[in-house]
N, C-alpha and C. Protein backbone atom coordinates (compact mmCIF):
# COMPACT_ATOMS: atom_id res chain seq x y z
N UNK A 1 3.84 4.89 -11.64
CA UNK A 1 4.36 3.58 -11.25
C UNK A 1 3.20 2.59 -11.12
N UNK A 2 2.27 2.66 -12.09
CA UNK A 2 1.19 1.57 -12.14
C UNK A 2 2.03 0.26 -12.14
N UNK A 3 2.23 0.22 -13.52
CA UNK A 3 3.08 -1.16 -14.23
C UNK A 3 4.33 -1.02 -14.66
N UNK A 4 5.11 -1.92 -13.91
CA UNK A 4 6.67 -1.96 -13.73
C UNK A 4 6.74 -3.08 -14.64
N UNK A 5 8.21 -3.10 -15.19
CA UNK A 5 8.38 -3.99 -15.76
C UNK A 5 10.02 -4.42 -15.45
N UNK A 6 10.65 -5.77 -15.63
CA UNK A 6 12.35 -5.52 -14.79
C UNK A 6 12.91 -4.87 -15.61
N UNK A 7 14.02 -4.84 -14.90
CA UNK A 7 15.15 -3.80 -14.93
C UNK A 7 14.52 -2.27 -15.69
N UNK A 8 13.13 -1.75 -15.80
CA UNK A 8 12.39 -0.23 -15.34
C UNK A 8 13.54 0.44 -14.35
N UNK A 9 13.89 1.43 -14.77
CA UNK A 9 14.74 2.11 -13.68
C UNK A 9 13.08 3.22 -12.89
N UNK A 10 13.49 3.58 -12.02
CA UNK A 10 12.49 3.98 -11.19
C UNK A 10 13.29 5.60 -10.34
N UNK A 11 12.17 6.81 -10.66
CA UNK A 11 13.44 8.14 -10.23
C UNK A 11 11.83 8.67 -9.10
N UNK A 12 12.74 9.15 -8.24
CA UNK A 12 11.84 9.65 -7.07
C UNK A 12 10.50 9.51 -7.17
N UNK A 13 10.04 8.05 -6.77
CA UNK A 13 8.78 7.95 -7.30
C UNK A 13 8.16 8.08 -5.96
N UNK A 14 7.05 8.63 -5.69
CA UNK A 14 6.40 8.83 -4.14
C UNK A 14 5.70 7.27 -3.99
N UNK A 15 5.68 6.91 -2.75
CA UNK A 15 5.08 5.75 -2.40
C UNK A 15 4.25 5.70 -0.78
N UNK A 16 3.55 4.83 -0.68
CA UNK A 16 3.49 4.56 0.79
C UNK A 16 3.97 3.16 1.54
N UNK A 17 4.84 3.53 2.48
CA UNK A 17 5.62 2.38 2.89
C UNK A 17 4.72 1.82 4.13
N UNK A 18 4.45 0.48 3.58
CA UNK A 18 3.18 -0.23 4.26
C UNK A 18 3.60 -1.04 5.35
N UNK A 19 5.32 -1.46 4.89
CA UNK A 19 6.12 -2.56 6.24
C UNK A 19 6.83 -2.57 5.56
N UNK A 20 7.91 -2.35 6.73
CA UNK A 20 9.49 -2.49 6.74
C UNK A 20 9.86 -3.06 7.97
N UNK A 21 10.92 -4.42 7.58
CA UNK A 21 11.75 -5.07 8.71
C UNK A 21 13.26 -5.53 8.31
N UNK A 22 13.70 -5.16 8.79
CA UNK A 22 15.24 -5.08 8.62
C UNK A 22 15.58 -6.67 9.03
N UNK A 23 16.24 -7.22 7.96
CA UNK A 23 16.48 -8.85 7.72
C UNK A 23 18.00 -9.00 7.97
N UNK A 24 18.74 -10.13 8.04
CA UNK A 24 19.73 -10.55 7.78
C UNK A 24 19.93 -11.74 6.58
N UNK A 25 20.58 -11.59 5.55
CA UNK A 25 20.90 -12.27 4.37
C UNK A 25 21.26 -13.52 4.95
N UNK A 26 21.64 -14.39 3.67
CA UNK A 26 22.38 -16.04 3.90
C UNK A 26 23.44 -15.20 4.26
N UNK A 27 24.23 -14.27 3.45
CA UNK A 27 25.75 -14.05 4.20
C UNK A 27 26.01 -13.21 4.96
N UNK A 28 25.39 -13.19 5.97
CA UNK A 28 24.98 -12.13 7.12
C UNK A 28 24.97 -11.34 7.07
N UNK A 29 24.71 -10.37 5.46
CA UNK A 29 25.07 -8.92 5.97
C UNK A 29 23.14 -8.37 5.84
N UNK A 30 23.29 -7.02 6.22
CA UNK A 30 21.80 -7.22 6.60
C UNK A 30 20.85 -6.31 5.55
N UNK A 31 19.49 -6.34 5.75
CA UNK A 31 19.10 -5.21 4.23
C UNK A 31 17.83 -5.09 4.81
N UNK A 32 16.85 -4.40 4.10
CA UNK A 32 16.03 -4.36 4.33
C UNK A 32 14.81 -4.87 3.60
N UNK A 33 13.37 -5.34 3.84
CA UNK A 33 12.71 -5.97 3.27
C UNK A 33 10.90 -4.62 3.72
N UNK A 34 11.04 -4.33 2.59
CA UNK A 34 9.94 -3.52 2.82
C UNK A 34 8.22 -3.71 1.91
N UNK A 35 6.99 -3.35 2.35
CA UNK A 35 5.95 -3.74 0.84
C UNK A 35 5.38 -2.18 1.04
N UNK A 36 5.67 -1.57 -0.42
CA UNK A 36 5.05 -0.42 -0.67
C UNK A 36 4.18 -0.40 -1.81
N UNK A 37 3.16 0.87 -1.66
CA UNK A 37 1.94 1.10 -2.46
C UNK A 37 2.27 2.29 -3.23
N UNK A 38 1.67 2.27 -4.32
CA UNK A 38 1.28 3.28 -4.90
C UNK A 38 -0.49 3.14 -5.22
N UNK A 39 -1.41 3.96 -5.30
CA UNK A 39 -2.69 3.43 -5.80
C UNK A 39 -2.63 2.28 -5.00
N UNK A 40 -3.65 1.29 -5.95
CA UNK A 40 -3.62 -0.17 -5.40
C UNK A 40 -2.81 -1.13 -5.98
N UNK A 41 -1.89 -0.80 -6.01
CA UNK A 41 -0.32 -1.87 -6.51
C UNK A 41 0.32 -1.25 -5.17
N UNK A 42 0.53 -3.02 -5.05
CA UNK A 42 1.56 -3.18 -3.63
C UNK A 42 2.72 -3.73 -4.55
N UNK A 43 3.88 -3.47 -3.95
CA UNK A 43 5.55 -4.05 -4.01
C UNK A 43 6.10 -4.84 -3.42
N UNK A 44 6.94 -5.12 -3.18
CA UNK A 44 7.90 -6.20 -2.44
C UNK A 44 9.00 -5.07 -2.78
N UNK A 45 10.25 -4.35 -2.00
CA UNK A 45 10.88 -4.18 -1.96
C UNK A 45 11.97 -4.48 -1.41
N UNK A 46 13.01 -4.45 -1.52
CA UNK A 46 14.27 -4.62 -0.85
C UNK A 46 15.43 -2.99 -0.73
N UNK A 47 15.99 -2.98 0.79
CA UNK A 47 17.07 -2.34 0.62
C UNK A 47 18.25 -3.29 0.82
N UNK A 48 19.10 -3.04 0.13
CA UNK A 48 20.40 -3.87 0.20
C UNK A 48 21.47 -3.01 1.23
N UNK A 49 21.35 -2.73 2.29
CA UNK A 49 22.21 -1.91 2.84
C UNK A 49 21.14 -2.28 4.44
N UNK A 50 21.81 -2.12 5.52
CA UNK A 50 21.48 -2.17 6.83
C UNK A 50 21.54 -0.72 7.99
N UNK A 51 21.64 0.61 7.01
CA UNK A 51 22.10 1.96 7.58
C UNK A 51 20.82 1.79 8.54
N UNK A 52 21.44 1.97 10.27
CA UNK A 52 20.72 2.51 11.40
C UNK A 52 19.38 3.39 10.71
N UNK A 53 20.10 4.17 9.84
CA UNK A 53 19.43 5.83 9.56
C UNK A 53 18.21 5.43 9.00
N UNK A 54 18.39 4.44 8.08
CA UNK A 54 16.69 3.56 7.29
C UNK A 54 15.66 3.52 8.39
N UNK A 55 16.17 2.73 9.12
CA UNK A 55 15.05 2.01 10.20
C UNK A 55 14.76 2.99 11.44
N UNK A 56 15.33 4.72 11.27
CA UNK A 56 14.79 5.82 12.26
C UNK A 56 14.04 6.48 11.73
N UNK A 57 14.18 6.68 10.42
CA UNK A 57 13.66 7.68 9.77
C UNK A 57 12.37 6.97 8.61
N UNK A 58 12.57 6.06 8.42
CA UNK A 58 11.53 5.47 7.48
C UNK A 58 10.50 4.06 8.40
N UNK A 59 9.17 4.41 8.49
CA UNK A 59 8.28 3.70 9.17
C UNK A 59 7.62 3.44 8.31
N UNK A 60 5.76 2.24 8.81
CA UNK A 60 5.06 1.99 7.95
C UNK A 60 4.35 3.14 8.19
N UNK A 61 3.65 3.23 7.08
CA UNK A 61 2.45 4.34 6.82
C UNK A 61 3.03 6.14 6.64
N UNK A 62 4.34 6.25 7.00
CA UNK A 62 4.70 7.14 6.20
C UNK A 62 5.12 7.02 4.14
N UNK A 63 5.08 8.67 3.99
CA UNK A 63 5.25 8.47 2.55
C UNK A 63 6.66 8.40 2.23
N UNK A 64 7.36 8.59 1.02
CA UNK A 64 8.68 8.34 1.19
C UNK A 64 8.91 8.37 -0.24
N UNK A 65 9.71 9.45 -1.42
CA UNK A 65 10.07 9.33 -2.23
C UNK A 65 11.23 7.84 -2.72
N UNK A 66 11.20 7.29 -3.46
CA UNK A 66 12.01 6.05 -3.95
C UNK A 66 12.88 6.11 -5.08
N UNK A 67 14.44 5.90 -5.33
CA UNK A 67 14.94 5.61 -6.76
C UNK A 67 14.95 3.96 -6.64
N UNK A 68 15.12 3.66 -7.68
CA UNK A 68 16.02 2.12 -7.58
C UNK A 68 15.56 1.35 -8.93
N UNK A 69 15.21 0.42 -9.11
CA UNK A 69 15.04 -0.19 -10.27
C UNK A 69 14.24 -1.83 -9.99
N UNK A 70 13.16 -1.70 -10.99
CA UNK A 70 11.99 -2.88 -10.68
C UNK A 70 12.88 -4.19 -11.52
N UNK A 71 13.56 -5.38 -10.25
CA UNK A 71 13.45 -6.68 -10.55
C UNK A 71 12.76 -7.76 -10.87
N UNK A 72 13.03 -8.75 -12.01
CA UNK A 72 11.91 -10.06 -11.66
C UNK A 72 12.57 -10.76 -10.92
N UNK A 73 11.73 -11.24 -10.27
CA UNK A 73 12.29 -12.30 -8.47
C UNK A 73 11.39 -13.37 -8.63
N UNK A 74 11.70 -14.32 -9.12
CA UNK A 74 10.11 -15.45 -9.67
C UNK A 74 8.84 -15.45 -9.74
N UNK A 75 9.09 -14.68 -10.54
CA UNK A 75 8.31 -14.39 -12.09
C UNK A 75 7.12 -12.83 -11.37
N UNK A 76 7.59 -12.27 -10.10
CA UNK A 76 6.95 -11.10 -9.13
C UNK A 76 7.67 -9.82 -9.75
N UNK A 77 7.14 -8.84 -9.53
CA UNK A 77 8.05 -7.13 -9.45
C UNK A 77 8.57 -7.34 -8.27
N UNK A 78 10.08 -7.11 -7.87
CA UNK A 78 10.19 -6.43 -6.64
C UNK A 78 11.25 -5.49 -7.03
N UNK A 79 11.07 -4.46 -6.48
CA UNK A 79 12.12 -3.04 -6.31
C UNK A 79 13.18 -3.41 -5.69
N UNK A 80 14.27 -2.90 -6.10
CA UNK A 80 15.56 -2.52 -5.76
C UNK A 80 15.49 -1.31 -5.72
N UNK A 81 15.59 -0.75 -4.32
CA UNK A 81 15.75 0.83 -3.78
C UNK A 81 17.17 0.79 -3.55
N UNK A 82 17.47 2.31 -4.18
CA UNK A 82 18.87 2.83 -3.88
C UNK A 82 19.05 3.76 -2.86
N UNK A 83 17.74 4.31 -3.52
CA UNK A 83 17.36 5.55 -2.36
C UNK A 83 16.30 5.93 -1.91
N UNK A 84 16.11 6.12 -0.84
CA UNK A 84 14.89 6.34 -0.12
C UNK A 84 14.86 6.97 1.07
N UNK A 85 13.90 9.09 0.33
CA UNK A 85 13.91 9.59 1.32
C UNK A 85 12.28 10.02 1.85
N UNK A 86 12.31 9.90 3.49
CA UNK A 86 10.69 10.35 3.88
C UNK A 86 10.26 11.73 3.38
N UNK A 87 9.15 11.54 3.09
CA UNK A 87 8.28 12.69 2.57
C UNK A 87 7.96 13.35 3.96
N UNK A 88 7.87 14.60 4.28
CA UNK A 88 8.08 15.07 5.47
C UNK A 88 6.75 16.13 4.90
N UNK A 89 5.81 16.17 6.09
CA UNK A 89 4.77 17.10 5.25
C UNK A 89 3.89 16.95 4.02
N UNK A 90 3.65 16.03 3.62
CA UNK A 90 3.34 15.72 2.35
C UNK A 90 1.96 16.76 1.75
N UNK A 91 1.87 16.97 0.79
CA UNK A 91 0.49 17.85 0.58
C UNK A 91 -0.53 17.21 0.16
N UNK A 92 -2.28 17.47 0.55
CA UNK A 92 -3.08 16.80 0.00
C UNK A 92 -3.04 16.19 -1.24
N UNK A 93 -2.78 17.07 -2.26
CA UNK A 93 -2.84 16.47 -3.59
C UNK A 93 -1.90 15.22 -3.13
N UNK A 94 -0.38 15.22 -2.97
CA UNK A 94 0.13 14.19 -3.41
C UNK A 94 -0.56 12.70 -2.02
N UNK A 95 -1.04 13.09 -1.40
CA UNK A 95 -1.31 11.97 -0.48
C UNK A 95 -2.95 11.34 -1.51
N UNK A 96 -3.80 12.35 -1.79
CA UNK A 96 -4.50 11.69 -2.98
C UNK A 96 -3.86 11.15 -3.78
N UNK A 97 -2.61 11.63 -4.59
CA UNK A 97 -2.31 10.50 -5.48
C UNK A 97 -2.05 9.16 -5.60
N UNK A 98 -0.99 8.90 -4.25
CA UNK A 98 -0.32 7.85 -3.42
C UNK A 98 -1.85 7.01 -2.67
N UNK A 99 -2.99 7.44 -2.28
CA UNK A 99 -3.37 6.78 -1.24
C UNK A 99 -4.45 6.50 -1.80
N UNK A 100 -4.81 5.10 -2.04
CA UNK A 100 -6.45 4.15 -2.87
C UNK A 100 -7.65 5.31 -2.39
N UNK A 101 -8.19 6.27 -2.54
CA UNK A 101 -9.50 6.94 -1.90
C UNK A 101 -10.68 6.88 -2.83
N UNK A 102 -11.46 7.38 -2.55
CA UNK A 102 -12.51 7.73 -3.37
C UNK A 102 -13.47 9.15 -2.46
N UNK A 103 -14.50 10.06 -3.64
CA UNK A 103 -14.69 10.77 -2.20
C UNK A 103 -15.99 10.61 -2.11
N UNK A 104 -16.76 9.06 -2.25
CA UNK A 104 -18.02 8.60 -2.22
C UNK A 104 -18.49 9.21 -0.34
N UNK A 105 -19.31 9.38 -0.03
CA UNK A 105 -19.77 9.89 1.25
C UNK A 105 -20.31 8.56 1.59
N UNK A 106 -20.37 8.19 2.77
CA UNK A 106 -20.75 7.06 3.87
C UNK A 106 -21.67 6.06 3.46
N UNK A 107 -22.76 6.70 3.03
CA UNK A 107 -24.05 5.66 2.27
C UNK A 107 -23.69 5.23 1.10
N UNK A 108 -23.15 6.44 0.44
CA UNK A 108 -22.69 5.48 -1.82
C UNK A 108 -21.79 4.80 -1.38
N UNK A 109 -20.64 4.79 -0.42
CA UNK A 109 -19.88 3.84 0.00
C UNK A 109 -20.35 2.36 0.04
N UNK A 110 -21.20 2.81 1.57
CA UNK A 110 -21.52 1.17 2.01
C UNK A 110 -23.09 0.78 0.93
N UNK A 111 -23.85 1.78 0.14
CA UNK A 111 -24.38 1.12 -1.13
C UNK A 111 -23.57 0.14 -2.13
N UNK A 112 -22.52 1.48 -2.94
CA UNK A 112 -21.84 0.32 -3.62
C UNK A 112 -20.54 -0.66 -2.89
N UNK A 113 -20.51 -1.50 -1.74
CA UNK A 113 -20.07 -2.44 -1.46
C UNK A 113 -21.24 -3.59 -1.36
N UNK A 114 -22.23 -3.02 -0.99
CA UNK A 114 -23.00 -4.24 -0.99
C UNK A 114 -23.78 -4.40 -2.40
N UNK A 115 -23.45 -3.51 -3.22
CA UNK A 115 -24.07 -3.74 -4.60
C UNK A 115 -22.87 -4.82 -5.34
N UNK A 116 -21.82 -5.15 -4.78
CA UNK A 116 -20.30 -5.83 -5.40
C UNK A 116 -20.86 -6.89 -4.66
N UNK A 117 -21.40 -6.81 -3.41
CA UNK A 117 -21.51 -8.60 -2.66
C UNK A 117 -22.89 -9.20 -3.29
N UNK A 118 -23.52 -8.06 -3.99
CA UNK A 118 -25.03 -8.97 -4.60
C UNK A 118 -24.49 -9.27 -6.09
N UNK A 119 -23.39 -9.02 -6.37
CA UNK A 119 -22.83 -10.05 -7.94
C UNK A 119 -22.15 -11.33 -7.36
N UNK A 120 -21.94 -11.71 -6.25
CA UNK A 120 -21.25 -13.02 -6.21
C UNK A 120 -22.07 -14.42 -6.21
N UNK A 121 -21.20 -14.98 -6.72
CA UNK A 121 -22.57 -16.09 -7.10
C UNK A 121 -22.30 -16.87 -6.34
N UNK A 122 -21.56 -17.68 -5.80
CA UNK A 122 -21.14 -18.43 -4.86
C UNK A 122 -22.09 -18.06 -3.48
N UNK A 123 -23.13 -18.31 -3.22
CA UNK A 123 -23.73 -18.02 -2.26
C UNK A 123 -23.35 -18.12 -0.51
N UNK A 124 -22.71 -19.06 0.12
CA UNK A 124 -21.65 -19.13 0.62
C UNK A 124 -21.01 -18.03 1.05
N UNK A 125 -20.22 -17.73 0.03
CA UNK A 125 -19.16 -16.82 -0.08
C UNK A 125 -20.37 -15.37 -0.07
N UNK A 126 -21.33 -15.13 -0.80
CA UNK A 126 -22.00 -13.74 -0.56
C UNK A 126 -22.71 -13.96 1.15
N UNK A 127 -22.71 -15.03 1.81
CA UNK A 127 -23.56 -14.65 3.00
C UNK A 127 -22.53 -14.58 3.97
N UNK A 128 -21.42 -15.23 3.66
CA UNK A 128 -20.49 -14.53 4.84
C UNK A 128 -19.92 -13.80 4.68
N UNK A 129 -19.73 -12.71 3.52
CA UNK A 129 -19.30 -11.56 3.27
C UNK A 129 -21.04 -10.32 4.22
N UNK A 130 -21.96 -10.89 3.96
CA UNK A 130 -23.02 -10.32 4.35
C UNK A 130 -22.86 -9.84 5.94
N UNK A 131 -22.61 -10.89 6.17
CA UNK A 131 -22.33 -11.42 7.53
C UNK A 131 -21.63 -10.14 8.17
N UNK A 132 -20.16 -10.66 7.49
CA UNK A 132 -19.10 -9.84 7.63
C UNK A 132 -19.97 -8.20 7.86
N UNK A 133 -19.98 -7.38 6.72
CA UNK A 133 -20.04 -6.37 6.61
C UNK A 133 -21.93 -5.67 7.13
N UNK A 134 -22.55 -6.85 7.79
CA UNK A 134 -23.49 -6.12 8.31
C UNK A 134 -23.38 -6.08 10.12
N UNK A 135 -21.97 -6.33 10.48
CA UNK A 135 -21.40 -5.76 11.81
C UNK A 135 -21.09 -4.81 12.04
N UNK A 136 -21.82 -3.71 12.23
CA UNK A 136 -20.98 -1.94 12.39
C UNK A 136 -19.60 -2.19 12.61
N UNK A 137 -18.89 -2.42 13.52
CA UNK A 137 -17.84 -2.68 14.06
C UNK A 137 -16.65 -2.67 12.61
N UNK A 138 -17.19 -3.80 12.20
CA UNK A 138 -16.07 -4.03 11.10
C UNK A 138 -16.59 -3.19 9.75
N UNK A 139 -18.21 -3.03 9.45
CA UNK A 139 -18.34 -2.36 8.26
C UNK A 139 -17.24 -0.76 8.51
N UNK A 140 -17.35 -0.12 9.87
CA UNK A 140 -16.66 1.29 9.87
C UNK A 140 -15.60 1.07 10.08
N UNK A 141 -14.55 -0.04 9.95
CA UNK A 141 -13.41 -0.07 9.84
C UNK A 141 -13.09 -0.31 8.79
N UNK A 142 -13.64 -1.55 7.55
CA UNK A 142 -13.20 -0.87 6.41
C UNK A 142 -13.57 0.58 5.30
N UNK A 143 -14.85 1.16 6.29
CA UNK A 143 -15.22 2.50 5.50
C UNK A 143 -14.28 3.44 6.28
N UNK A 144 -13.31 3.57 6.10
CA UNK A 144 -12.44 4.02 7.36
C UNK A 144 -12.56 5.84 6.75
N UNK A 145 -13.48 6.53 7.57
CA UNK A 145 -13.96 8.05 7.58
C UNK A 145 -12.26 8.61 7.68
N UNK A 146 -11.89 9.57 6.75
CA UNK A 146 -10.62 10.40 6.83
C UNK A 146 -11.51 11.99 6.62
N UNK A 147 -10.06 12.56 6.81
CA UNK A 147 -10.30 13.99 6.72
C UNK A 147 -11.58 14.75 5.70
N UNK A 148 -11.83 15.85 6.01
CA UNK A 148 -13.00 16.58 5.28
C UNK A 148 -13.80 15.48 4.48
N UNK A 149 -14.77 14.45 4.91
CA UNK A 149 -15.92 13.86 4.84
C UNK A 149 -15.44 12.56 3.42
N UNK A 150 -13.74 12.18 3.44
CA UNK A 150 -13.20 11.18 2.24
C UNK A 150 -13.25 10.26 3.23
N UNK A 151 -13.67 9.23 2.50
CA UNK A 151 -13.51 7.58 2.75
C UNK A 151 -12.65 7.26 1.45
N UNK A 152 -11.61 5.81 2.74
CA UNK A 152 -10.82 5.29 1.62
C UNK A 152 -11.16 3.81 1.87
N UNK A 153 -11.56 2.83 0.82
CA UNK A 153 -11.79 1.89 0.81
C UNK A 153 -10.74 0.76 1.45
N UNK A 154 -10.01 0.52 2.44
CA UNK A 154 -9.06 -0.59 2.73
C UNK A 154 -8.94 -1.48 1.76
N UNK A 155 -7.99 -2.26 0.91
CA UNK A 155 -7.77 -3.49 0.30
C UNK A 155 -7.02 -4.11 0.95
């Protein structure tokens, strides 16, 4: 599910559900409005249905198999989910597949980020990125350390 295209029908595709809030339509009936990832493609989704059972069982940052079919909504992808069930347990491999990582260790990390802020030319823009990322604080929150010694880059 790199590249969707409309009406793509879409069959249990694994995702990570990043936010979900349960809306009410112009004609009051209610649905849901969710943005999920695969890799680094985010979605705009919609459920068209208001079931209690959505909003107990499906949170952000869990995984969650998906059917439904990719809409154009001006001139964007957004999904039409039919179905959508949580991944319960998920296994390493598939959370590597689903989740942006890399398994650069701490230093090639924060090397190649600051080797990306010494191509910007806009000088400006490279010293408050400098700025930014020479605060421990925030550099180890976007090198955000996961299990057995993987960093995943935040976007």
């Amino acid at each position: 599910m790199l590249s969707l295209y409309p009406n793509e029908k879409i069959e249990n595709q694994p995702v990570v559900v990043r936010k979900i809030d349960k809306k009410v339509g112009q004609n009051d009936k209610g649905y849901y409005h969710l943005q999920i990832s695969y890799g680094i493609k985010s979605y705009d989704a919609k459920i068209w249905n208001d079931s209690p059972e959505i909003g107990d069982k499906i949170n952000p940052g869990c995984l969650a198999y998906i059917t439904g079919v990719a809409k154009d909504f001006k001139g964007t992808i957004q999904i039409h989910i039919n179905k959508i069930e949580k991944i319960e347990n998920p296994s390493q491999d598939l959370i590597n597949k689903v989740i942006p990582s890399c398994y650069l260790n701490s230093d090639e990390m924060e090397k190649s980020l600051f080797e990306i802020i010494n191509t910007i030319n806009n000088i400006h823009i490279k010293q408050l990125l400098n700025n930014i990322f020479t605060n421990d604080t925030i550099k180890n929150a976007f090198l955000k350390k996961q299990q057995e010694q993987k960093y995943i880059m935040h976007m």
